[in-house]
N, C-alpha and C. Protein backbone atom coordinates (compact mmCIF):
# COMPACT_ATOMS: atom_id res chain seq x y z
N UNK A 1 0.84 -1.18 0.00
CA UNK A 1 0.00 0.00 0.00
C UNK A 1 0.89 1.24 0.00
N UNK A 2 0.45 1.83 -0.62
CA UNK A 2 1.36 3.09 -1.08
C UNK A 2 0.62 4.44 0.18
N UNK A 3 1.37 5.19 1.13
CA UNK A 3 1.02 6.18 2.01
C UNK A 3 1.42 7.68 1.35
N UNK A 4 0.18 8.41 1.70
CA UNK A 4 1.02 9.81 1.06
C UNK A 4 0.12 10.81 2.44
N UNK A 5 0.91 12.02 2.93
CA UNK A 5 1.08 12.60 4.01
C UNK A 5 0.65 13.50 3.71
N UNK A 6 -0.08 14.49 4.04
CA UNK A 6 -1.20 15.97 3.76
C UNK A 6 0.27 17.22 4.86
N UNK A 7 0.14 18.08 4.16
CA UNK A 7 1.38 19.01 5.17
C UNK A 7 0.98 19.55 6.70
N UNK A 8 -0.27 18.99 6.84
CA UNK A 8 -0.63 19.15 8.48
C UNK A 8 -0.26 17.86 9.31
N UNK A 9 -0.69 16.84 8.44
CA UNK A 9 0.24 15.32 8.90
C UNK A 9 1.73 15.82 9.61
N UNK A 10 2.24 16.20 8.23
CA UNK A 10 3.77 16.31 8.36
C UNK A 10 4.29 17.11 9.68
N UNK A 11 3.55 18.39 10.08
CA UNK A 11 3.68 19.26 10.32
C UNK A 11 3.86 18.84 12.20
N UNK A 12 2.86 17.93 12.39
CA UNK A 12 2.45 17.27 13.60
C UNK A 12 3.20 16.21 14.01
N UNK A 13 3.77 16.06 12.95
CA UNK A 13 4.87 14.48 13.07
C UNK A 13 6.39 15.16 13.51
N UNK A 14 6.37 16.31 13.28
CA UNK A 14 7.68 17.04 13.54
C UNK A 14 7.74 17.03 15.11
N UNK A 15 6.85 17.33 15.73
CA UNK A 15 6.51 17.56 17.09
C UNK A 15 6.12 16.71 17.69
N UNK A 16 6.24 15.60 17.26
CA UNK A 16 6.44 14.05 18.46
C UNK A 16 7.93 13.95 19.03
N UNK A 17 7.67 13.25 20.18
CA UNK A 17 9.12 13.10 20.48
C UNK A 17 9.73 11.91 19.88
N UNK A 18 10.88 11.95 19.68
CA UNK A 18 11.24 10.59 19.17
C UNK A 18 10.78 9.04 19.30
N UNK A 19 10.59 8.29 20.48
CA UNK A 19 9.88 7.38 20.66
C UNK A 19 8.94 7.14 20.24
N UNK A 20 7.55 8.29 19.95
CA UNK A 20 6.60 8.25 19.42
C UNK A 20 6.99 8.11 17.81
N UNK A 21 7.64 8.86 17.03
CA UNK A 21 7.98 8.61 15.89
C UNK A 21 8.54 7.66 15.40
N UNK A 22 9.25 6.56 16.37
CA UNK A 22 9.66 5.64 16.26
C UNK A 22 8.26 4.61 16.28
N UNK A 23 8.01 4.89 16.68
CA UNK A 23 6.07 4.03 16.94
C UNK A 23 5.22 4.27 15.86
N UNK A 24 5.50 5.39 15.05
CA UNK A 24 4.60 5.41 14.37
C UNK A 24 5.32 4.23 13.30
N UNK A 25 6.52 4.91 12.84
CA UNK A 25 7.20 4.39 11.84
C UNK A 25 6.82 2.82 11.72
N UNK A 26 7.04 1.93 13.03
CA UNK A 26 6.80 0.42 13.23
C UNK A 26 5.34 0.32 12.36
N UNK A 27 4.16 1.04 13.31
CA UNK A 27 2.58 0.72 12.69
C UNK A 27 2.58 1.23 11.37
N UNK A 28 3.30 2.05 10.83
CA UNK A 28 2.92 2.20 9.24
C UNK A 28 3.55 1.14 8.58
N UNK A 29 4.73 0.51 8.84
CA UNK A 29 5.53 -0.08 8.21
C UNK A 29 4.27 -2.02 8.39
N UNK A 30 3.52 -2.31 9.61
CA UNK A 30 2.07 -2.51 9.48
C UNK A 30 1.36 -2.74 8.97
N UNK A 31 0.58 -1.30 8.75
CA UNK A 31 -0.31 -0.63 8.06
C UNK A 31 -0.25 -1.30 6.78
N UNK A 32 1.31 -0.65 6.04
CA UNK A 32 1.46 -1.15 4.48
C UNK A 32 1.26 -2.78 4.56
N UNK A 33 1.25 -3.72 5.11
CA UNK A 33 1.62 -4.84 4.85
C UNK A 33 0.24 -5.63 5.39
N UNK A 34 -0.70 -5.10 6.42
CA UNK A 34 -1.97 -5.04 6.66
C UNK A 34 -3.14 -4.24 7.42
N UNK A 35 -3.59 -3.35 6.55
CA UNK A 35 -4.14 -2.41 7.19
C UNK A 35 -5.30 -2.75 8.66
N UNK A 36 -5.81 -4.14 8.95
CA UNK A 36 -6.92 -4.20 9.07
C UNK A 36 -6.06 -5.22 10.41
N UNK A 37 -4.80 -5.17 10.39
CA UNK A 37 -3.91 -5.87 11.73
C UNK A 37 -4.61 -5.35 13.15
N UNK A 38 -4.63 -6.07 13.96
CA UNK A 38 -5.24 -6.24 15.17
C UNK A 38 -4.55 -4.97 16.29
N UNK A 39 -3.48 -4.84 15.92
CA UNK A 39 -2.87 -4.04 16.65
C UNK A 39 -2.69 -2.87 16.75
N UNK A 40 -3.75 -2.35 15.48
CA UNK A 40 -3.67 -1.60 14.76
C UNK A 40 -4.84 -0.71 15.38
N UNK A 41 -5.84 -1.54 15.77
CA UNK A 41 -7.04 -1.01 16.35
C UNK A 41 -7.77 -0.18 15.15
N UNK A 42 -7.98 -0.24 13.70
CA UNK A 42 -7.92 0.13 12.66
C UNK A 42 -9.60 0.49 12.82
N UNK A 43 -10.31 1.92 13.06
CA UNK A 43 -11.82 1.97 12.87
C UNK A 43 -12.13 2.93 12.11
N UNK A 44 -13.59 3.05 11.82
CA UNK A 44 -14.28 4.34 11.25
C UNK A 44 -14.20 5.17 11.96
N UNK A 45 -14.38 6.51 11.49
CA UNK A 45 -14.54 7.84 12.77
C UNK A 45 -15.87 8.23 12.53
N UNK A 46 -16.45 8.91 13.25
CA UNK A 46 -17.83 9.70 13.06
C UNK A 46 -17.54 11.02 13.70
N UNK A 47 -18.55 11.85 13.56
CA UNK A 47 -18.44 13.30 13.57
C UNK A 47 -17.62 13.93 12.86
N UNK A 48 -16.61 14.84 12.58
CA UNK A 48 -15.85 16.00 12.16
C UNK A 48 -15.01 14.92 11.33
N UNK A 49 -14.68 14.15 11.62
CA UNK A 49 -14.08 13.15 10.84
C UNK A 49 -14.52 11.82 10.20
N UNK A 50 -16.00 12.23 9.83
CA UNK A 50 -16.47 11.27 9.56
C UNK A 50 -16.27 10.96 7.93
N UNK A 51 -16.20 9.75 7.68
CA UNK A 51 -15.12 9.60 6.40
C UNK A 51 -13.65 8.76 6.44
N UNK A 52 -13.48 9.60 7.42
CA UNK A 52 -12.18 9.06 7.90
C UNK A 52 -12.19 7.42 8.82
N UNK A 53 -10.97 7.48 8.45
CA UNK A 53 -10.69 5.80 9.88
C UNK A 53 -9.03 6.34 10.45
N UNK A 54 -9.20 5.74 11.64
CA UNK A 54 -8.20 6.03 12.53
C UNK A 54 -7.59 4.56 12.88
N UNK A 55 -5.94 5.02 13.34
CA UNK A 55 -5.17 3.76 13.55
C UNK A 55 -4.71 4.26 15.31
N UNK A 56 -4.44 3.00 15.81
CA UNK A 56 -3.46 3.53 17.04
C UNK A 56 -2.23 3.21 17.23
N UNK A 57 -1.47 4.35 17.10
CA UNK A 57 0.09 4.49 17.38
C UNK A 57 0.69 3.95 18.62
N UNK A 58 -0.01 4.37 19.27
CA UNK A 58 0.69 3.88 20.89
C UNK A 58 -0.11 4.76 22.12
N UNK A 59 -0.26 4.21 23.05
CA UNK A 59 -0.78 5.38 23.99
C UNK A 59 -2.13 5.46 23.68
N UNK A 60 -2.13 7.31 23.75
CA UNK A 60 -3.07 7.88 23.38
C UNK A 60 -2.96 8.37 22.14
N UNK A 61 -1.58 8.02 21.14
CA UNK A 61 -1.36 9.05 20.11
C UNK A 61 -2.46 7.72 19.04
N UNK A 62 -2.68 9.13 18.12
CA UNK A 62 -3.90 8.00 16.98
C UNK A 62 -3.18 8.95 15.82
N UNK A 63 -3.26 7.99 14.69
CA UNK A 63 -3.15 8.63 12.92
C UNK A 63 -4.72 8.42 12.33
N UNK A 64 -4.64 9.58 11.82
CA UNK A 64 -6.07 9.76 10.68
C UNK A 64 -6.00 9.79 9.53
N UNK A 65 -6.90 8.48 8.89
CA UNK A 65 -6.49 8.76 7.15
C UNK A 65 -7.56 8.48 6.32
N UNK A 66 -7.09 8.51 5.32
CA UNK A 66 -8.56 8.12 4.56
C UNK A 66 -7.99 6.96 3.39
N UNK A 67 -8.69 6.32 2.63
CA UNK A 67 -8.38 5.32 1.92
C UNK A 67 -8.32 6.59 0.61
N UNK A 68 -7.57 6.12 -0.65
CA UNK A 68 -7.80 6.91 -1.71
C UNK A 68 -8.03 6.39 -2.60
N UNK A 69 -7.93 4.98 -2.58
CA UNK A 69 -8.20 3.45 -3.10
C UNK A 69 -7.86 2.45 -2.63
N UNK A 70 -7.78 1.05 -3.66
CA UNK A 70 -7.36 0.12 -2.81
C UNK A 70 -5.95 0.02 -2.13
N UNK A 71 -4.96 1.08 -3.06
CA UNK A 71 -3.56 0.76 -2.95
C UNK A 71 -3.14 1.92 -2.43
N UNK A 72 -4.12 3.08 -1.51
CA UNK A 72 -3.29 4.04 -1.18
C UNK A 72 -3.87 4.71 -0.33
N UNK A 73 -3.31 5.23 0.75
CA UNK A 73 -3.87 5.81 2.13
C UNK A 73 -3.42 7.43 2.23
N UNK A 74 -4.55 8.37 2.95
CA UNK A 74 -3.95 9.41 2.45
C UNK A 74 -3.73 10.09 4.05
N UNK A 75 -2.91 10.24 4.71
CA UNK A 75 -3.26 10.40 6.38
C UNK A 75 -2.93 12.12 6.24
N UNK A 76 -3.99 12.59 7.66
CA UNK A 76 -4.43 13.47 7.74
C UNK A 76 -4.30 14.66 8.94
N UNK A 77 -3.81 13.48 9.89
CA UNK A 77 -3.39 14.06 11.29
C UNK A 77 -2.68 12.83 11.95
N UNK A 78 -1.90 13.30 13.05
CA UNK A 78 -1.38 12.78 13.94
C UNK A 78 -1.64 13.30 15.34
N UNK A 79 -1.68 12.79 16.18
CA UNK A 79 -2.33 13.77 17.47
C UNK A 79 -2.62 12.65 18.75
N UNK A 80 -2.78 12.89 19.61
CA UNK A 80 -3.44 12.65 20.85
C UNK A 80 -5.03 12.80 20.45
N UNK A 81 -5.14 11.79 21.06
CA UNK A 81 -6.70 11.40 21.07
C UNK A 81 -7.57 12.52 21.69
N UNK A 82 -7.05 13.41 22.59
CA UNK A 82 -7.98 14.29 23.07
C UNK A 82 -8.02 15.29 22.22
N UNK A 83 -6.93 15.78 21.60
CA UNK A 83 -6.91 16.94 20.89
C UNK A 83 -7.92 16.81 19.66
N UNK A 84 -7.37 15.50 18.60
CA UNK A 84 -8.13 15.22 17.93
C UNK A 84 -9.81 15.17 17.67
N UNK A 85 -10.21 14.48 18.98
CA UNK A 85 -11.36 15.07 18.80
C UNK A 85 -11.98 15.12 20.06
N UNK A 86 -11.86 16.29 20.65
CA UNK A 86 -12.34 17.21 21.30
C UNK A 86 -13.44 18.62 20.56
């Protein structure tokens, strides 16, 4: 599966601390190989992000993305679960 990053993604990924970025890196590397992995906690969102499906990084941190087809994910945020959607 091919991933492509929106510049607010990016922007939010700068401002993890390392460990977390190291966490993400593992679940995308995942992600590409099965999106729908258990560990992944892989769901729909509703409200403000409805459309979207969310993965879990670790913690409380979650990635938001959207499918763009079968072969490509388009993520949208990175964040703490509260921020996100609060």
């Amino acid at each position: 599966m091919k991933i492509v990053f929106h510049k607010h993604f990016e922007k939010q990924f700068l401002k993890l601390r390392p460990a977390e970025k190291k966490r993400f890196k593992e679940r995308k590397d995942i992600f590409m190989h099965d999106p729908y992995h258990p560990v992944l906690n892989n769901h729909p969102l509703r409200g403000t992000y409805k459309g979207y499906r969310s993965i879990n990084v670790g913690g409380d941190l979650r990635a938001v993305y959207t499918l763009v087809n079968d072969d490509a994910a388009f993520f949208v945020a990175i964040d703490r679960h509260s921020n996100l959607y609060s």
